[in-house]
N, C-alpha and C. Protein backbone atom coordinates (compact mmCIF):
# COMPACT_ATOMS: atom_id res chain seq x y z
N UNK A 1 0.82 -1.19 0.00
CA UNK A 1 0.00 0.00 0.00
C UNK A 1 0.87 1.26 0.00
N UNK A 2 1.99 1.21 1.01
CA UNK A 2 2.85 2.32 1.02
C UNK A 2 3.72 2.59 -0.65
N UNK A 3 4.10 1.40 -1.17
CA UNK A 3 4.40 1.36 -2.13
C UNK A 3 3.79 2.37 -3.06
N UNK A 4 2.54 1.66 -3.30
CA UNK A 4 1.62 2.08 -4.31
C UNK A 4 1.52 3.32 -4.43
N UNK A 5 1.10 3.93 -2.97
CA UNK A 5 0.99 5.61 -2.89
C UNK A 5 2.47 6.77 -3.30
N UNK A 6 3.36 5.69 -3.12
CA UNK A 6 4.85 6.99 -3.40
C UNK A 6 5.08 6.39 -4.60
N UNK A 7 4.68 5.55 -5.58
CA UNK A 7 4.65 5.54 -7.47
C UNK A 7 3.83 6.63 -7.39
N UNK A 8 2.64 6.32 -7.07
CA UNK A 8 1.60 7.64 -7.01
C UNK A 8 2.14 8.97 -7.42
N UNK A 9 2.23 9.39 -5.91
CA UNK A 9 3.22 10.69 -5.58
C UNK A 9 4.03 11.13 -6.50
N UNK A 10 4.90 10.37 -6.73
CA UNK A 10 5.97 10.52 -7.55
C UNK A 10 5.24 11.08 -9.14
N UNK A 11 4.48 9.93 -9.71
CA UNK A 11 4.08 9.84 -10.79
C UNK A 11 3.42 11.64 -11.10
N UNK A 12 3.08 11.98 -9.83
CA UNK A 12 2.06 13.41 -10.26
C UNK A 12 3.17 14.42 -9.88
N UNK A 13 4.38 14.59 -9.15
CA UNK A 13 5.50 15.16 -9.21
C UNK A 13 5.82 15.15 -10.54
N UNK A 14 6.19 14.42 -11.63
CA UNK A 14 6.43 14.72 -13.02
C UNK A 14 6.08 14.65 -13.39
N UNK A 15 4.71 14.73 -13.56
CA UNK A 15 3.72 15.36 -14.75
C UNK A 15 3.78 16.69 -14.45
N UNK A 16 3.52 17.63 -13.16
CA UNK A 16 3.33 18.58 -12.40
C UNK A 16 4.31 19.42 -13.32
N UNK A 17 5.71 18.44 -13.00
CA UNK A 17 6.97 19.55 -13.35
C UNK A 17 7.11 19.50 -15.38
N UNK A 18 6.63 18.29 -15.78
CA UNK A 18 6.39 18.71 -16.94
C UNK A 18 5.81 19.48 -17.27
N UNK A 19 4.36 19.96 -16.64
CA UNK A 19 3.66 20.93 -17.15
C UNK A 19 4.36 21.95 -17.10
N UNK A 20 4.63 21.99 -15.91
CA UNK A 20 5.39 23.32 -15.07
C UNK A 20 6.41 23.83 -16.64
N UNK A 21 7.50 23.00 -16.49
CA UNK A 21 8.38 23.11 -18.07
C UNK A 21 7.85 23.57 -20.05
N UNK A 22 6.65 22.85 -19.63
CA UNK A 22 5.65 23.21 -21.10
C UNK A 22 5.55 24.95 -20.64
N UNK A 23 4.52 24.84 -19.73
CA UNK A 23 4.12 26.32 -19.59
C UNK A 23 5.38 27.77 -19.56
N UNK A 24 6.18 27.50 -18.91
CA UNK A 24 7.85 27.82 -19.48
C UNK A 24 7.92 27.98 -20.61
N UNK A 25 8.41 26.90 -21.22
CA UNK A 25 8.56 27.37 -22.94
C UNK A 25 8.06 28.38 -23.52
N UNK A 26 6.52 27.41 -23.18
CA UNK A 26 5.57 28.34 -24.08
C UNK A 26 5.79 30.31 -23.46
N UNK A 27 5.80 30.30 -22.45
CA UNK A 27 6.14 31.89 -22.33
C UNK A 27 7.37 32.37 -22.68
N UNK A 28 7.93 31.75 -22.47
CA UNK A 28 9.81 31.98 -22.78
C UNK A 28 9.69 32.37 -24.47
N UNK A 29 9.36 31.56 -25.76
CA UNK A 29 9.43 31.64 -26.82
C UNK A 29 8.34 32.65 -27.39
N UNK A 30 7.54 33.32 -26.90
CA UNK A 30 6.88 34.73 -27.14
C UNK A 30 6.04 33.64 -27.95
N UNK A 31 5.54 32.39 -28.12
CA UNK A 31 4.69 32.37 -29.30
C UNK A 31 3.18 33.03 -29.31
N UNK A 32 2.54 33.55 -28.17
CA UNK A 32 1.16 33.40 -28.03
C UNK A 32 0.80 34.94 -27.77
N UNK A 33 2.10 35.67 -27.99
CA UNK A 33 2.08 36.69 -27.76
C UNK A 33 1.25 37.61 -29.30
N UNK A 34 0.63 38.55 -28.86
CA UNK A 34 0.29 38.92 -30.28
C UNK A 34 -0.43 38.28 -31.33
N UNK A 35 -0.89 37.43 -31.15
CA UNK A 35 -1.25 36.65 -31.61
C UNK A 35 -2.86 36.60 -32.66
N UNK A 36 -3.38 36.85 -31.30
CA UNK A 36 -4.65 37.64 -31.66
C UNK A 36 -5.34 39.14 -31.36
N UNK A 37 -3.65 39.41 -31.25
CA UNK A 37 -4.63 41.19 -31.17
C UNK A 37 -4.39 41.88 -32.54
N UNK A 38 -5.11 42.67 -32.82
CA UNK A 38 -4.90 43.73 -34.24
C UNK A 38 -3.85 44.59 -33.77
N UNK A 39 -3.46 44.47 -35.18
CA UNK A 39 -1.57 45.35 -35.25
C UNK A 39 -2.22 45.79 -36.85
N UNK A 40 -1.07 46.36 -37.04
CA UNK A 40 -0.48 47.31 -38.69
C UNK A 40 1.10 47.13 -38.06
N UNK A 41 1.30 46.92 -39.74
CA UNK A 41 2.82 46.82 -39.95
C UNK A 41 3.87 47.92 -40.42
N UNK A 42 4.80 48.34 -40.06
CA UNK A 42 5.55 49.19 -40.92
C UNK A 42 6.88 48.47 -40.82
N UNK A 43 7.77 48.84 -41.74
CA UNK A 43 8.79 48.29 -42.24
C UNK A 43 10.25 49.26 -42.78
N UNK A 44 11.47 48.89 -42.17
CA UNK A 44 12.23 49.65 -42.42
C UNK A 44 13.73 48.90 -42.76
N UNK A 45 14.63 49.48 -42.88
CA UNK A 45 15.64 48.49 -43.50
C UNK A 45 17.24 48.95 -43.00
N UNK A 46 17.83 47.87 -42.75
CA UNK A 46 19.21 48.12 -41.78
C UNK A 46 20.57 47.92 -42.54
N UNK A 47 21.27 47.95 -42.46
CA UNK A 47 22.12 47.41 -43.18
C UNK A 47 23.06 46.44 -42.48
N UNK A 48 22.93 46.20 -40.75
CA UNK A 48 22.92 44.86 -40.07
C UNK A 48 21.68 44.96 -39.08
N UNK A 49 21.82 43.55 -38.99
CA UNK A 49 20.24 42.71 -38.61
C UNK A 49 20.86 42.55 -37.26
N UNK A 50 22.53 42.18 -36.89
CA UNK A 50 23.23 41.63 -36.21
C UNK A 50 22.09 39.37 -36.11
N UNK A 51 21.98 39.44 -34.80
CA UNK A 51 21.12 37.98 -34.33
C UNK A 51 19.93 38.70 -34.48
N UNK A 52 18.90 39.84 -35.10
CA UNK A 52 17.48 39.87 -35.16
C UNK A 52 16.91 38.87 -35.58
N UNK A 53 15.89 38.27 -34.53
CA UNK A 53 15.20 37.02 -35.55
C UNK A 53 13.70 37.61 -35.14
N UNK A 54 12.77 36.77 -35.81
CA UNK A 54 11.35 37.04 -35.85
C UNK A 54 10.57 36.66 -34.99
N UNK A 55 9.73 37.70 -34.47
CA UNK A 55 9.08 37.46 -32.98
C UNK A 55 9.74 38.46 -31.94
N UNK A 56 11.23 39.35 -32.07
CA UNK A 56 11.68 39.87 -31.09
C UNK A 56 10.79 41.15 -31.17
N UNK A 57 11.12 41.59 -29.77
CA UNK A 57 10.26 42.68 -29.16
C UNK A 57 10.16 44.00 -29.60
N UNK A 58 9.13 44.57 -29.85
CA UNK A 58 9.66 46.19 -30.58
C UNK A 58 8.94 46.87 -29.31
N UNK A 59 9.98 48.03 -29.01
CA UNK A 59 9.65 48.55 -27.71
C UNK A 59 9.53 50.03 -27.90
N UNK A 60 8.82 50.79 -27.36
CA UNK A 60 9.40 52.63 -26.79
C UNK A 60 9.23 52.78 -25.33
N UNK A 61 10.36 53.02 -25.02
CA UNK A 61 10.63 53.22 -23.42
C UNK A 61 11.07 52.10 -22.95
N UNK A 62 11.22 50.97 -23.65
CA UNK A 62 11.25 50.00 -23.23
C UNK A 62 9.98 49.44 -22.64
N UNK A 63 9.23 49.87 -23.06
CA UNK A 63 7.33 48.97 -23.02
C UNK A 63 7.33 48.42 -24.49
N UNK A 64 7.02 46.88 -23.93
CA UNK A 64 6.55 46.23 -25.47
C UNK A 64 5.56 46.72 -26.36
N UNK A 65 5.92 47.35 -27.72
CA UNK A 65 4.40 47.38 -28.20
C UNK A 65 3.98 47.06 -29.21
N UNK A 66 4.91 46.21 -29.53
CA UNK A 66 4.82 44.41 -31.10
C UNK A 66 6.19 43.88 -31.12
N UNK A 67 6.24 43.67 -32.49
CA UNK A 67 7.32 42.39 -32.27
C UNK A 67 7.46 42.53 -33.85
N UNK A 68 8.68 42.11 -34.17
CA UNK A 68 9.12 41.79 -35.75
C UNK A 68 8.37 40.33 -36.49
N UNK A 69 7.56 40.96 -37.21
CA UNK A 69 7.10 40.24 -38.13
C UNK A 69 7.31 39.45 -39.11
N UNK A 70 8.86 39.67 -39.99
CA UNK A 70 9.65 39.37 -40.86
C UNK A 70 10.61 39.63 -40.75
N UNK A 71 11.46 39.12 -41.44
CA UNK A 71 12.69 39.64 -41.83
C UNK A 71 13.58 38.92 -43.18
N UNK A 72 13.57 40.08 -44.49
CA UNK A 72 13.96 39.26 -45.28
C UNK A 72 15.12 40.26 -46.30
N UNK A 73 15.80 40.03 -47.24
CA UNK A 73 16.91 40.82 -47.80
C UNK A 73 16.37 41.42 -49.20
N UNK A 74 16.65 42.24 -49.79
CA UNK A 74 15.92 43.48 -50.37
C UNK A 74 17.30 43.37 -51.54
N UNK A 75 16.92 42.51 -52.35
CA UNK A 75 18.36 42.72 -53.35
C UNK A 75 18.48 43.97 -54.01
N UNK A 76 17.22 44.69 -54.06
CA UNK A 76 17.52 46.30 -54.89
C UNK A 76 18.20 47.06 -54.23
N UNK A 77 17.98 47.04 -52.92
CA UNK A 77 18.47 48.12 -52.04
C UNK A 77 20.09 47.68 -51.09
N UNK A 78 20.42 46.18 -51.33
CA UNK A 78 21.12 45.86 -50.40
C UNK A 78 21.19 45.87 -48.88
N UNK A 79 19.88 45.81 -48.59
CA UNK A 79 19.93 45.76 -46.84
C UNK A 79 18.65 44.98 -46.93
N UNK A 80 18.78 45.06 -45.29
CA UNK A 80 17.70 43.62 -44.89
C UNK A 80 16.76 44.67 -44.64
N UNK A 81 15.33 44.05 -45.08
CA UNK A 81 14.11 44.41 -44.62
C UNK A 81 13.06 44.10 -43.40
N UNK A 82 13.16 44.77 -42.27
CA UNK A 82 12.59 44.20 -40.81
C UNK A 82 11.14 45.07 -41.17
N UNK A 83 9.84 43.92 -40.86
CA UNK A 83 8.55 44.27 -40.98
C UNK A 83 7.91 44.33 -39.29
N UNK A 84 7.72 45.21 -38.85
CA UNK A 84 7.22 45.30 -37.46
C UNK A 84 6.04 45.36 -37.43
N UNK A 85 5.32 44.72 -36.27
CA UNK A 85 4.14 44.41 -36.16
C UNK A 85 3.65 44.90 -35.14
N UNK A 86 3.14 46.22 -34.62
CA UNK A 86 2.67 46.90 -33.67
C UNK A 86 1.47 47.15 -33.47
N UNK A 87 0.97 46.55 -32.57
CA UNK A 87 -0.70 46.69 -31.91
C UNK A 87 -1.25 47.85 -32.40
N UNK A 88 -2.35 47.95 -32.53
CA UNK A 88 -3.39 49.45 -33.23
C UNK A 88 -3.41 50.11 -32.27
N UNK A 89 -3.52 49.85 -30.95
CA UNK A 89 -3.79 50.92 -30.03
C UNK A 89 -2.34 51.55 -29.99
N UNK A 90 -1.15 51.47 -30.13
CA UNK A 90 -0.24 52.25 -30.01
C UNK A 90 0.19 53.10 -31.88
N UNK A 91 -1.48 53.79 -32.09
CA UNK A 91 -1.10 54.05 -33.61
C UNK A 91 -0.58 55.51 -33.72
N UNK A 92 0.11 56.21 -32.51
CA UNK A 92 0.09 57.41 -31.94
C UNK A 92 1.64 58.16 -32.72
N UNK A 93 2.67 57.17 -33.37
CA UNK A 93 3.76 56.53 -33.52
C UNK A 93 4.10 57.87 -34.52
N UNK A 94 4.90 58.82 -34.47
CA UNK A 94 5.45 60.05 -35.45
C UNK A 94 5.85 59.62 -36.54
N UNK A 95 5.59 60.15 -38.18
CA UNK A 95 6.23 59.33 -39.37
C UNK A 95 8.14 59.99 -38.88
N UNK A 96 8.48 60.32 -37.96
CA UNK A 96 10.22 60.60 -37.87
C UNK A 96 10.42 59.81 -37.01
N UNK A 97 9.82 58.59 -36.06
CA UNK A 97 10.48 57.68 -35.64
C UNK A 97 11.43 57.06 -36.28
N UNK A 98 12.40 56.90 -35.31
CA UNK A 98 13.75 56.18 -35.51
C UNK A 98 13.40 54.78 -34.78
N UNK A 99 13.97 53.62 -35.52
CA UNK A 99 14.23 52.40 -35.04
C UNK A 99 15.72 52.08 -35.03
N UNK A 100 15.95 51.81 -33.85
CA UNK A 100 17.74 50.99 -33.55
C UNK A 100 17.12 49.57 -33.27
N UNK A 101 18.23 48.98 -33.56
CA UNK A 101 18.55 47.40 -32.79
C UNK A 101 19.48 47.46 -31.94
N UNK A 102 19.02 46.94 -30.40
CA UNK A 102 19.49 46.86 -29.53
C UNK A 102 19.85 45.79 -28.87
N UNK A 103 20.25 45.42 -27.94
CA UNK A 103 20.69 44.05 -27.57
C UNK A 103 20.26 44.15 -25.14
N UNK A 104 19.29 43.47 -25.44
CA UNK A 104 18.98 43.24 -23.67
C UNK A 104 20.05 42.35 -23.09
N UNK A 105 20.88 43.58 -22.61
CA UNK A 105 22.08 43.15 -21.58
C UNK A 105 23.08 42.69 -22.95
N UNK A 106 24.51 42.51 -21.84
CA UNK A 106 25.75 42.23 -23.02
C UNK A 106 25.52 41.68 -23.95
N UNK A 107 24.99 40.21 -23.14
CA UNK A 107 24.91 38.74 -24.55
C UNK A 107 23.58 38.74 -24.76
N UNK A 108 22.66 39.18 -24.37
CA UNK A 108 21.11 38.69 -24.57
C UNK A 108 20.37 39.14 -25.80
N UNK A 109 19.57 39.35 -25.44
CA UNK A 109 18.90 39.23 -27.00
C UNK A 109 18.30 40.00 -28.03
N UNK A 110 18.40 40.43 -28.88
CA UNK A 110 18.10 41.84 -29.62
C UNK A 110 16.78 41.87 -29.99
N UNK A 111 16.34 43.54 -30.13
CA UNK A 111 14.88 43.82 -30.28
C UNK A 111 15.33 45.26 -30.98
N UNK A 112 13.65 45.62 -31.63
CA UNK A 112 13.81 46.92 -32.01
C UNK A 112 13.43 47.61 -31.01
N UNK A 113 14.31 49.26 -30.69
CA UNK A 113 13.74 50.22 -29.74
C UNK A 113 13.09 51.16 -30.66
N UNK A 114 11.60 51.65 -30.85
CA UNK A 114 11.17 52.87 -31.29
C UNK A 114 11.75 54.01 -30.60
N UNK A 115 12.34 55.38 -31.30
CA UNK A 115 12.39 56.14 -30.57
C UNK A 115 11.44 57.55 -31.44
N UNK A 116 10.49 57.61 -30.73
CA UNK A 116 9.12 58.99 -31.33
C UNK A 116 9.91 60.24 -31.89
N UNK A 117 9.93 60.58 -33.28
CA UNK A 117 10.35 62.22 -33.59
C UNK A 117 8.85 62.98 -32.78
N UNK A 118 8.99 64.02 -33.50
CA UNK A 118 7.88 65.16 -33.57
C UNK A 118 7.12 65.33 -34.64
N UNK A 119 6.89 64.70 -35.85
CA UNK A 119 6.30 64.93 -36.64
C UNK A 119 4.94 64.95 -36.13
N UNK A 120 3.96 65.58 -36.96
CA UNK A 120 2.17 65.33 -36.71
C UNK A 120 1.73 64.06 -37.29
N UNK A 121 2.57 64.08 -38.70
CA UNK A 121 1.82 62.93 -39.08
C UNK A 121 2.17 61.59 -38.92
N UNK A 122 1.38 60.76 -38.64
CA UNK A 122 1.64 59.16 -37.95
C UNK A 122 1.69 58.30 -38.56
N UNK A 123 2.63 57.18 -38.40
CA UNK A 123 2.83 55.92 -39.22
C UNK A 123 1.44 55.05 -39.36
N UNK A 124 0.88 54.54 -40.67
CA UNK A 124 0.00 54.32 -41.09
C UNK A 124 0.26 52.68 -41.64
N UNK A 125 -0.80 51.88 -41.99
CA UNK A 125 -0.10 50.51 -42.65
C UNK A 125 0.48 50.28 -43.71
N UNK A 126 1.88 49.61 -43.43
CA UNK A 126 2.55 49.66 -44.88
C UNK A 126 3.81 50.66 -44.85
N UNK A 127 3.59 51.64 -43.57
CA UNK A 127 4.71 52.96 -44.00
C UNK A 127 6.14 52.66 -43.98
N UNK A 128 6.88 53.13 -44.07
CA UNK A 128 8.35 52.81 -43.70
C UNK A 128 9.07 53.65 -43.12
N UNK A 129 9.77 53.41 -42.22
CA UNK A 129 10.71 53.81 -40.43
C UNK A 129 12.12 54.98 -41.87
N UNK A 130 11.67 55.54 -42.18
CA UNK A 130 12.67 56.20 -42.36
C UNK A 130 14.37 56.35 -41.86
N UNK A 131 14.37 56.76 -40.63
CA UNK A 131 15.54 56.31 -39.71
C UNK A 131 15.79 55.10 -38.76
N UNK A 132 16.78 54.59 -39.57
CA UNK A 132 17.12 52.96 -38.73
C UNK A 132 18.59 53.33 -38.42
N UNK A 133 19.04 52.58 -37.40
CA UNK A 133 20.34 52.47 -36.86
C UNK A 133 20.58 50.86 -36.93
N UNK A 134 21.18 50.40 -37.45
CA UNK A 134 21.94 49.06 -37.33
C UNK A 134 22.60 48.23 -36.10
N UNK A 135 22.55 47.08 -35.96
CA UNK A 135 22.59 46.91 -34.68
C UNK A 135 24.07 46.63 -34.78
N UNK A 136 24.63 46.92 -33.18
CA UNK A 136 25.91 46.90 -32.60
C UNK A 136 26.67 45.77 -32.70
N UNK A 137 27.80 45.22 -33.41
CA UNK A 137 28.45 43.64 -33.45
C UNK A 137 29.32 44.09 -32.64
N UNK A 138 29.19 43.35 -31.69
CA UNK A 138 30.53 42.90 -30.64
C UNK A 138 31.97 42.42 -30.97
N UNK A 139 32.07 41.79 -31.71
CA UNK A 139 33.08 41.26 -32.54
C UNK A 139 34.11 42.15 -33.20
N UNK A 140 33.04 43.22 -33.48
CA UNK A 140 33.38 44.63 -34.43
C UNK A 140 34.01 45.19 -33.64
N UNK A 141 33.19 45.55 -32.07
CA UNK A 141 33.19 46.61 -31.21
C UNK A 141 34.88 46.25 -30.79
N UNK A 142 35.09 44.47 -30.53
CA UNK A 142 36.01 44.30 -30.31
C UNK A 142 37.18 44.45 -30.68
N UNK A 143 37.48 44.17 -31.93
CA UNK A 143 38.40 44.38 -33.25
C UNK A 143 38.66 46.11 -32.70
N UNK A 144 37.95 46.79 -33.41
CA UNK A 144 38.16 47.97 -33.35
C UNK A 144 38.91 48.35 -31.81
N UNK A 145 38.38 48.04 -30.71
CA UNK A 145 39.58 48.38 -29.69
C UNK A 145 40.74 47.66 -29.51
N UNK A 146 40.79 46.72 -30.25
CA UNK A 146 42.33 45.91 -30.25
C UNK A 146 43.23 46.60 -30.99
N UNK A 147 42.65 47.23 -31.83
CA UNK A 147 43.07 47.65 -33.33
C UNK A 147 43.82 49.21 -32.97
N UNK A 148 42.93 49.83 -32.05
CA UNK A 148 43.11 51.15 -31.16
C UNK A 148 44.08 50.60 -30.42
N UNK A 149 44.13 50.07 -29.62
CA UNK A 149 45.40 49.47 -28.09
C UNK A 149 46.67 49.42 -28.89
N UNK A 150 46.56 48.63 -30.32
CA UNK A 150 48.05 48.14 -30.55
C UNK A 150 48.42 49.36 -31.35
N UNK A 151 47.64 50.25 -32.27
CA UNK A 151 48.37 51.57 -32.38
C UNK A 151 48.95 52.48 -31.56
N UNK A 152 48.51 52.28 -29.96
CA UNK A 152 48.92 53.64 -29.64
C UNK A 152 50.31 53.20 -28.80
């Protein structure tokens, strides 16, 4: 009987922590995010993506308010094309916003930051981010101060 009850026990301890682990993922990997709310897209183009992949966060102030929709390469223009996907209620958005790619913390993980101009008139569906900043390579950042140290 004692037996029986600690297979038991046990048995609902890892299912518990499986779930526990599913439900994880699933928040960890942004899939459910956005999902079903109404957005409009605008789209702008970098000339590095650096690690941008699809689904990362597009922020102002650092408040989420969509996420990259695409991302694909633009052979006319030579740069990559990032399609952002921002909720309707934040349609408040200046056509002189600037988008950078940024990186959360040293190694972590890159997103777009909106940053609002002053214009009156507002990004609409379809428009395009006029000012983009390219995101920061470390590698680069590195080189370049090695490159500085051994000249001087």
């Amino acid at each position: 009987m004692k037996v029986r009850f600690f297979e038991l026990a046990v048995g609902v301890f890892v299912l518990l922590g499986i779930g526990a682990l599913f439900y994880l993922a699933v928040q960890v990997s942004n899939v459910t995010d956005y999902h079903d709310r109404d957005t409009y897209t605008v789209s702008g183009y970098f000339d590095n993506i650096g690690g941008l992949k699809t689904r990362a966060p597009v922020t102002v102030s650092g408040v989420r308010i969509g996420r990259v929709a695409d991302i694909r390469y633009d052979p006319e223009r030579f740069r990559a094309e990032v399609t952002l996907a921002i909720r309707s209620e934040h349609d408040y958005l200046p056509m002189d916003t600037q988008a950078a790619i940024h990186t959360a913390g040293l190694l972590g993980e890159q997103y777009i930051a909106l940053e609002p101009g002053g214009d009156y008139d507002t990004l609409q569906e379809g428009d395009e981010l006029m000012f983009t900043q390219s995101a920061l390579v470390l590698e680069n950042l590195i080189g370049r101060f090695m490159t500085n140290m051994g000249s001087d």
